[in-house]
Protein backbone atom coordinates (compact mmCIF):
# COMPACT_ATOMS: atom_id res chain seq x y z
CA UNK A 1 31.59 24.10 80.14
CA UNK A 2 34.65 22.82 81.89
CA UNK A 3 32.80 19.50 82.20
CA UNK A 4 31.62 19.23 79.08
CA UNK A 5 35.00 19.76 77.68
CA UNK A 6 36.56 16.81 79.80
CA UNK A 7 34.10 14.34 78.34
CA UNK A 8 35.05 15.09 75.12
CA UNK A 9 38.69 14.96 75.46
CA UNK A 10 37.85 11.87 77.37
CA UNK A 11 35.70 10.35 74.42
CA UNK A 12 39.19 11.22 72.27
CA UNK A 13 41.55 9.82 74.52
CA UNK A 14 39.76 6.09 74.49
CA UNK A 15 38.71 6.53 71.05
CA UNK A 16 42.68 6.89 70.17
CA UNK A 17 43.64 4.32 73.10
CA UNK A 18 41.02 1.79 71.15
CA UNK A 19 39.26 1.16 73.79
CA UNK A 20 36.37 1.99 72.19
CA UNK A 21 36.83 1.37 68.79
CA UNK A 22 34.29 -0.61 66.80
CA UNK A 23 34.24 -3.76 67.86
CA UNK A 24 31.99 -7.55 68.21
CA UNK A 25 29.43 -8.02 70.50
CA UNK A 26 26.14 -9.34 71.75
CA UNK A 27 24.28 -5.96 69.46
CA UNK A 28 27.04 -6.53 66.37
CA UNK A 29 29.76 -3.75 65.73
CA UNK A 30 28.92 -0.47 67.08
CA UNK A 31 31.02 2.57 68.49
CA UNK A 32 30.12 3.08 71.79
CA UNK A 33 28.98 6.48 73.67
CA UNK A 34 28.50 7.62 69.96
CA UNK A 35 26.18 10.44 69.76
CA UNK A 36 25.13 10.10 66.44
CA UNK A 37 21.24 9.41 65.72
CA UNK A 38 20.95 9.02 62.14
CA UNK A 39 19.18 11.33 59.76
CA UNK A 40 15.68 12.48 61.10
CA UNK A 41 12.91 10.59 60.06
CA UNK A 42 14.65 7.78 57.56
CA UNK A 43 14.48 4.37 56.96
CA UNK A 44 16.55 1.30 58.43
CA UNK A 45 17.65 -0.68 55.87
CA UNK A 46 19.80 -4.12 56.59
CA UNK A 47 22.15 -5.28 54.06
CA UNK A 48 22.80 -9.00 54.22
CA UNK A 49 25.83 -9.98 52.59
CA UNK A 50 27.97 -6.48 53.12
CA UNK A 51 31.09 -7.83 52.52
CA UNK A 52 30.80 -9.52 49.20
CA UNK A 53 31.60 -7.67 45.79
CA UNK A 54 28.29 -6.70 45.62
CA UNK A 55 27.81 -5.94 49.27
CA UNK A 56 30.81 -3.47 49.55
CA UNK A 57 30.30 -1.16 47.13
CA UNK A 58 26.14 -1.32 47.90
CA UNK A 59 27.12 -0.54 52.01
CA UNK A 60 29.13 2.15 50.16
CA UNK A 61 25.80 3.71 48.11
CA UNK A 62 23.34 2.76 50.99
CA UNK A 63 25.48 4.91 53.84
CA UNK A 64 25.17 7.73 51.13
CA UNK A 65 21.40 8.04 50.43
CA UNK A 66 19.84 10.60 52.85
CA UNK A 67 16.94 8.29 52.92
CA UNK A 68 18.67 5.86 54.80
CA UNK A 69 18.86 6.74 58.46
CA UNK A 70 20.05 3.61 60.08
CA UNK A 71 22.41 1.10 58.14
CA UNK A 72 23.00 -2.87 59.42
CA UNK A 73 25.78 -4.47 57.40
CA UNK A 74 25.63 -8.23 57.71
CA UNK A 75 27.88 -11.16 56.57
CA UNK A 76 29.47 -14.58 58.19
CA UNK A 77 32.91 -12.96 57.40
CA UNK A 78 34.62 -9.40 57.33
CA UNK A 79 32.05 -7.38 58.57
CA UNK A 80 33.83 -5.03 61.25
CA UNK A 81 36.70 -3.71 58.63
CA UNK A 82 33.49 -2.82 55.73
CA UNK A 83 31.39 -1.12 58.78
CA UNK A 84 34.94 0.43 60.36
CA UNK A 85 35.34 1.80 56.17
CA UNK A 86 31.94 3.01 55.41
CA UNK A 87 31.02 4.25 59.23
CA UNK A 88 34.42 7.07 58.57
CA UNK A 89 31.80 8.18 55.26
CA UNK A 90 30.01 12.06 56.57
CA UNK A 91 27.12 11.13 56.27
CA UNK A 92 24.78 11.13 58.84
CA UNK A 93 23.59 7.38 58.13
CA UNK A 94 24.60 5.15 61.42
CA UNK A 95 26.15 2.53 60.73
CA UNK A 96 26.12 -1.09 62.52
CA UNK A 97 27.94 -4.24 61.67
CA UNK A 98 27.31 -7.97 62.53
CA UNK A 99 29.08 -10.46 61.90
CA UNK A 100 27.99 -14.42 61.96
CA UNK A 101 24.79 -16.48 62.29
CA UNK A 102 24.98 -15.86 65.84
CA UNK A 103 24.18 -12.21 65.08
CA UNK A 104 21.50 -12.48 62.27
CA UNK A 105 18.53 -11.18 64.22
CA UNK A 106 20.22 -8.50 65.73
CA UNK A 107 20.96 -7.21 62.24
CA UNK A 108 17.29 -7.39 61.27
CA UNK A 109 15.16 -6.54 64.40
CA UNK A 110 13.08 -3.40 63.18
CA UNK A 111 14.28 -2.68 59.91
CA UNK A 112 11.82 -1.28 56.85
CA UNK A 113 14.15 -2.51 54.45
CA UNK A 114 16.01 -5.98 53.67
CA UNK A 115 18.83 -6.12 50.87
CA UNK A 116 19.82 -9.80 49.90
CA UNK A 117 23.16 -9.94 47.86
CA UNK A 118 24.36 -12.79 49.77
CA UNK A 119 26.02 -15.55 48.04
CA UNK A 120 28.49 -16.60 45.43
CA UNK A 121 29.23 -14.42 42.03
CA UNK A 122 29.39 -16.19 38.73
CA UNK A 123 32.65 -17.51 37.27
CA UNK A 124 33.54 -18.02 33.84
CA UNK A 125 31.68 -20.71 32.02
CA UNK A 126 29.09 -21.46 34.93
CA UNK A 127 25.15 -20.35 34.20
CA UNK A 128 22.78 -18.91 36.90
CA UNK A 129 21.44 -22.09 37.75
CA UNK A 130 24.90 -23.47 38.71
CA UNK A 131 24.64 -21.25 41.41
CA UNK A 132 21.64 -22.80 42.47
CA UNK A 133 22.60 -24.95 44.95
CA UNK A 134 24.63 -22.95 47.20
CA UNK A 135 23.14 -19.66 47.10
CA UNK A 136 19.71 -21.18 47.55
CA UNK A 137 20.85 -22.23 50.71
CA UNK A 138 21.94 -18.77 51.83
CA UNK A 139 18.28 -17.26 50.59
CA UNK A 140 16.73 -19.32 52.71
CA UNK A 141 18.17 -19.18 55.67
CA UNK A 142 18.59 -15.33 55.75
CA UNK A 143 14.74 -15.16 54.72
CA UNK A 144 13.92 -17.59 58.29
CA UNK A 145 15.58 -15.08 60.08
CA UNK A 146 13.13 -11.92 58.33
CA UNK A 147 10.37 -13.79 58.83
CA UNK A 148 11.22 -14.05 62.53
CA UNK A 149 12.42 -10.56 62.90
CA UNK A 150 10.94 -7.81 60.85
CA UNK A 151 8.30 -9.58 59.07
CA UNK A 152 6.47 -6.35 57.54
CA UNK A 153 10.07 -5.21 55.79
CA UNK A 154 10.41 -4.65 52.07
CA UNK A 155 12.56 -7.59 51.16
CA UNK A 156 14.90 -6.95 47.30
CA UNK A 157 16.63 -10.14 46.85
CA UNK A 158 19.45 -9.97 44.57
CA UNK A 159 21.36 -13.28 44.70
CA UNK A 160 20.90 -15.36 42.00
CA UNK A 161 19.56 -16.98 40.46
CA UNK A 162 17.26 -14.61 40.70
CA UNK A 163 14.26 -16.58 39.06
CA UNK A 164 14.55 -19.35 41.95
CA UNK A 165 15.56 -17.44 44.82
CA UNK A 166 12.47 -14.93 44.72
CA UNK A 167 9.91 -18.06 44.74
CA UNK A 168 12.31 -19.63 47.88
CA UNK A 169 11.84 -16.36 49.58
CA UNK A 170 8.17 -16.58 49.40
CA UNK A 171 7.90 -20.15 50.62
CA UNK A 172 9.75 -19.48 53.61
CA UNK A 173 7.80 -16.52 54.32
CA UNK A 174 4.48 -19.02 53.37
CA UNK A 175 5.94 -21.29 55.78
CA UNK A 176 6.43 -18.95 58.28
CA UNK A 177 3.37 -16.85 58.22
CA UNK A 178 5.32 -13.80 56.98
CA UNK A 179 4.06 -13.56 53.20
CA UNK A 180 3.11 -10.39 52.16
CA UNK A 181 3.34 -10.90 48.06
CA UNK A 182 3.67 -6.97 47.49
CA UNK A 183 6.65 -6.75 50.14
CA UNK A 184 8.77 -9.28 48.34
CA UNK A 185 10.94 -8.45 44.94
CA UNK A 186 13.36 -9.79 42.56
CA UNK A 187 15.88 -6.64 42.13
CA UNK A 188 15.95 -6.91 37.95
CA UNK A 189 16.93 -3.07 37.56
CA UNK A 190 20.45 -4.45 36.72
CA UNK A 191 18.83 -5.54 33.07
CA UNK A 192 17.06 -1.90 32.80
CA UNK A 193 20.30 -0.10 33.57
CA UNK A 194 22.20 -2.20 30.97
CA UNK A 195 19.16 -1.44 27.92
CA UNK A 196 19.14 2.28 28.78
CA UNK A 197 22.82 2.17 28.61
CA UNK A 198 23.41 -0.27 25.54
CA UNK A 199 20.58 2.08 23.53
CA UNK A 200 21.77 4.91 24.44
CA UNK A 201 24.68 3.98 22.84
CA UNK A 202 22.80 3.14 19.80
CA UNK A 203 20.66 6.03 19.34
CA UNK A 204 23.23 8.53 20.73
CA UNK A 205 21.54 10.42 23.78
CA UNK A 206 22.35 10.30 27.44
CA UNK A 207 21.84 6.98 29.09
CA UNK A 208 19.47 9.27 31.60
CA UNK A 209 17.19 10.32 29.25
CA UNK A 210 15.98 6.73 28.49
CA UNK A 211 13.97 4.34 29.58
CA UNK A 212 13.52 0.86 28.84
CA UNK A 213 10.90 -1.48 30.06
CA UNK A 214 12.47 -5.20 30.59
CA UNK A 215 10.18 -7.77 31.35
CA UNK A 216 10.04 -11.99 31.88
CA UNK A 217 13.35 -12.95 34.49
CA UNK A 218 16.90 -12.29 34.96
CA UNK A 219 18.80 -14.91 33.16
CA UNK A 220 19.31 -15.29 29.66
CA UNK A 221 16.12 -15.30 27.24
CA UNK A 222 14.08 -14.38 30.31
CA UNK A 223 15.06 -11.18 30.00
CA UNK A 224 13.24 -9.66 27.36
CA UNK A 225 13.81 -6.05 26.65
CA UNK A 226 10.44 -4.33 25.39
CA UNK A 227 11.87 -1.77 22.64
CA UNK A 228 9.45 -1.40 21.08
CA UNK A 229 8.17 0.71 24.34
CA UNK A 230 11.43 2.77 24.55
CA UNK A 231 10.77 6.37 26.04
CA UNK A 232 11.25 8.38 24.54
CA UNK A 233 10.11 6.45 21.14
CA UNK A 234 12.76 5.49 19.18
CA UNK A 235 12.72 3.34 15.79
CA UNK A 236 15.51 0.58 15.81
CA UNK A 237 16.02 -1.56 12.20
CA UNK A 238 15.98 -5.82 12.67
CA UNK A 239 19.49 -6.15 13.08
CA UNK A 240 19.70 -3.54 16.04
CA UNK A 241 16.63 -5.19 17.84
CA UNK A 242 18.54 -8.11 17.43
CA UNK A 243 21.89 -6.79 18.85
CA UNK A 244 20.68 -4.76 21.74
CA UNK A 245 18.07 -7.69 22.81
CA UNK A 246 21.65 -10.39 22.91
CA UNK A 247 23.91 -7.70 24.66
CA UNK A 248 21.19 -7.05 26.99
CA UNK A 249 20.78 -11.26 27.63
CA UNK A 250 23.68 -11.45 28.05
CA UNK A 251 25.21 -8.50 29.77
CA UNK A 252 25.90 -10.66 32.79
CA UNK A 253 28.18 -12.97 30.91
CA UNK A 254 30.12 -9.98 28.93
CA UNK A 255 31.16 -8.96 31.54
CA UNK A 256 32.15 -12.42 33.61
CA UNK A 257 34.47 -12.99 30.15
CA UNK A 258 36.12 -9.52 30.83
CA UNK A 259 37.06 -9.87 34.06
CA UNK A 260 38.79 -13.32 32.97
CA UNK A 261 37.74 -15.27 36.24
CA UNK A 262 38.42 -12.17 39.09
CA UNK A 263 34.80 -11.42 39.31
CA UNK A 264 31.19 -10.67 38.01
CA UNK A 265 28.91 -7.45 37.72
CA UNK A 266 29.63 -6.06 41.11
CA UNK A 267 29.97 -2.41 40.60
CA UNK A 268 26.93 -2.02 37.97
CA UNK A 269 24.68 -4.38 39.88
CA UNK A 270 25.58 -2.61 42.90
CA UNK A 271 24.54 0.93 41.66
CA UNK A 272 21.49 -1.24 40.20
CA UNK A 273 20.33 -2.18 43.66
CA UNK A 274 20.78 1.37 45.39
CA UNK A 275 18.54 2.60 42.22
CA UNK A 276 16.08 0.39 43.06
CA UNK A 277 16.66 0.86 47.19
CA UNK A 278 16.15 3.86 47.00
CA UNK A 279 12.85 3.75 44.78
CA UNK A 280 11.33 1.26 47.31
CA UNK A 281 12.35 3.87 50.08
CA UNK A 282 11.21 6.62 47.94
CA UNK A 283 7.51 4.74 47.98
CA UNK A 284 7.50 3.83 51.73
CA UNK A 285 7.77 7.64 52.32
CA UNK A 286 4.43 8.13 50.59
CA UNK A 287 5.87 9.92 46.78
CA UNK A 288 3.87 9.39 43.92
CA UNK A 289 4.48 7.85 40.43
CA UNK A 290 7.25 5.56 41.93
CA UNK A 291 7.76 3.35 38.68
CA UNK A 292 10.54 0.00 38.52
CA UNK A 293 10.92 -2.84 36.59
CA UNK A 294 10.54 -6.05 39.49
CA UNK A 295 10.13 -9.84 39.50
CA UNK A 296 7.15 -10.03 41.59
CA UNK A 297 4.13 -12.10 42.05
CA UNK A 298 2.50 -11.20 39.11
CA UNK A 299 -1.01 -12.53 37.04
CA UNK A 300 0.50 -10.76 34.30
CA UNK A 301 1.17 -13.99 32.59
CA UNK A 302 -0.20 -17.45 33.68
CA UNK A 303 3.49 -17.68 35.45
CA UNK A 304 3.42 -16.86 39.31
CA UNK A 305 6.03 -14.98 39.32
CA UNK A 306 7.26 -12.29 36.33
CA UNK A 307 9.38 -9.15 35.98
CA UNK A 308 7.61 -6.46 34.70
CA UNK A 309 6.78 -2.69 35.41
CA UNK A 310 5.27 -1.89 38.93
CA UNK A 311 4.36 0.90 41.03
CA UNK A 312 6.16 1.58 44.64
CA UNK A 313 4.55 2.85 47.76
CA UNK A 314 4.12 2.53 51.26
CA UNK A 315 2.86 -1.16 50.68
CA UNK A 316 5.59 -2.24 48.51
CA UNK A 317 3.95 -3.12 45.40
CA UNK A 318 1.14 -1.24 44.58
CA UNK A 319 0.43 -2.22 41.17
CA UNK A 320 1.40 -4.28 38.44
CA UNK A 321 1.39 -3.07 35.09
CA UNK A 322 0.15 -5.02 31.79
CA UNK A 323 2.66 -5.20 29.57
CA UNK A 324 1.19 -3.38 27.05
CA UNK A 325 1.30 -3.89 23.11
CA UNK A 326 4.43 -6.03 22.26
CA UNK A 327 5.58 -6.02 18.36
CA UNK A 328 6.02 -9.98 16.72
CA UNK A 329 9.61 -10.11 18.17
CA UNK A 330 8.50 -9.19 21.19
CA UNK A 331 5.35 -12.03 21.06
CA UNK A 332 7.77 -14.22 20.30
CA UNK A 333 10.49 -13.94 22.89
CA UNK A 334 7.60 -14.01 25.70
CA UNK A 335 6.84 -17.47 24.44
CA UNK A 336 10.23 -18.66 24.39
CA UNK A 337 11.16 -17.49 27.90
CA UNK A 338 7.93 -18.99 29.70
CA UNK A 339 8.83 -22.30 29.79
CA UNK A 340 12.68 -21.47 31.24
CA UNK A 341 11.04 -19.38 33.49
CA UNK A 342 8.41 -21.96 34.91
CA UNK A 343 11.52 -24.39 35.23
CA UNK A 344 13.71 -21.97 37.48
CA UNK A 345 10.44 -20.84 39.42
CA UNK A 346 9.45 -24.54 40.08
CA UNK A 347 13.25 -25.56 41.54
CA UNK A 348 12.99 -22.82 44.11
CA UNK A 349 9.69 -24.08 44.60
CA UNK A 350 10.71 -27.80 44.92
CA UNK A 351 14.02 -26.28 47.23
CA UNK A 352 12.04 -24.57 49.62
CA UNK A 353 9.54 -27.21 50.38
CA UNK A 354 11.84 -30.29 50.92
């Protein structure tokens, strides 16, 4: 007992001497002689990009799910002060930084699950596709480094533009040999979370209780809100199909304008992304009836690529569901966003292969 007592008041006295305190090395940001082993039989999930306005508040929801057993928080800046915040979280979720190319692999080596928020947000006046050339970039170089490091891991990329950066993922997987179509998805729950919410309004129930199919992309008249599929059914008149299918376009942008050039949808995307986390999780465990909206290979449409319901499992994607009847305005808007779509799908294309 006596000796067991003297190891722990030794492990106190260097922890408060910060000697070992969390700190860079060859295997990233760690504590040392740590005990902790992470909650019996989860997942590892890496999230690359950690210290972003995405990233911060997603390390914050990732180290909370009980799902989630081992944690790797990854950027090329400010990685050891969001891993030193979220690892003081009591949760039983172990939690790793790394910090730099230098340390990419490390981060990824063995993980189930990749998150891919990486990149710059949107500023006032600038589309998705202005984004394009720098956070392409990012998306492809993080993807090089799953491909050569956990190969078989769900992938949810989240940088945008979404509608490119999904079809540059899966030529550097090609590329590398890595491609597993149902492994690799467009995280579009952002544009569910924002119909449930905006019709709830409308119809006055909880947001909760809704459920909203959106299908096509995520940007602008991609997204294409299927109301006329709203569970429970609800009847909406012309001018509210209208409304909720603009405000649900262009969610992204109302809320750009709001924070007057300090930011983009961090926080709601964020909680967006641990929804959908934790549903891909939720399917690699083995539960049933696992049901998202995702931009995934598809042959839903004559596009490669389309958002649209799909079922989760220990695969990834298990199936991909027809879109079912659509009403005229609903017809309508799938014609208008195809060509948009093809365009963004082809630049990723064109990106990845030059």
């Amino acid at each position: 007992m006596a000796d067991r007592t003297s190891v722990r008041l030794a492990r106190i006295s260097s922890h408060l001497a910060g000697s070992h305190s969390n700190r860079i090395h060859e295997n990233g940001v760690e504590r040392e002689d740590c005990r902790a082993k992470g909650a019996a039989g989860g997942f590892k999930v890496a999230l690359l990009g950690a210290s972003g306005g995405i990233g911060q508040p997603l390390s914050l929801l990732m180290k909370m799910n009980p799902l989630v057993s081992v944690l790797h928080l990854y950027d090329v800046v400010n990685t050891p002060g969001v891993t030193a915040d979220v690892s003081h979280m009591d949760t039983s979720t172990v939690v790793r930084g790394f910090l730099g190319k230098e340390q990419l692999e490390d981060a990824l080596v063995g993980m189930d699950l990749v998150i891919i928020p990486a990149g710059i947000p949107r500023k006032p006046g600038m589309t998705r596709d202005d984004l394009f050339k720098i956070n392409a970039g990012i998306v492809r170089t993080l993807c090089e480094g799953v491909a050569k490091c956990c190969p078989n891991a769900l992938l949810n990329i989240i940088s945008n533009p979404v509608n490119s950066t999904v079809p540059i993922a899966a030529e550097v997987l090609k590329k590398a040999g890595a491609y597993h179509p149902k492994r690799l998805m467009g995280v579009t729950t952002l544009d569910v979370v924002r119909a449930n919410t905006f019709v709830a309004e409308v119809v006055g129930v909880d947001p909760k209780d809704i459920d909203v199919p959106v299908v096509g992309g995520h940007a602008g008249i991609t997204i294409l809100p299927l109301l006329s599929q709203v569970n429970p059914k609800f009847s909406f008149t012309n001018e509210e199909i209208e409304y909720l299918t603009n405000r649900i376009q262009n969610g992204g942008t109302e809320v750009v304008e709001a924070k007057a050039g300090t930011g983009s949808a961090t926080l709601s995307m964020a909680f967006a992304a641990a929804k959908f986390a934790d549903a891909c999780l939720r399917g690699l465990r083995g539960d049933a009836g696992v049901e998202y909206c995702a931009f995934v290979a598809s042959q839903v449409t004559e596009l490669p690529f389309f958002a649209s319901k799909v079922r989760l499992g220990r695969a990834g994607v298990e199936e991909v569901f027809p879109l079912g009847p659509l009403n005229s305005y609903e017809r309508s808007g799938l014609e208008k966003l195809k060509k948009e779509l093809q365009e963004s799908i082809d630049k990723g294309i064109a990106f990845a292969r030059q």
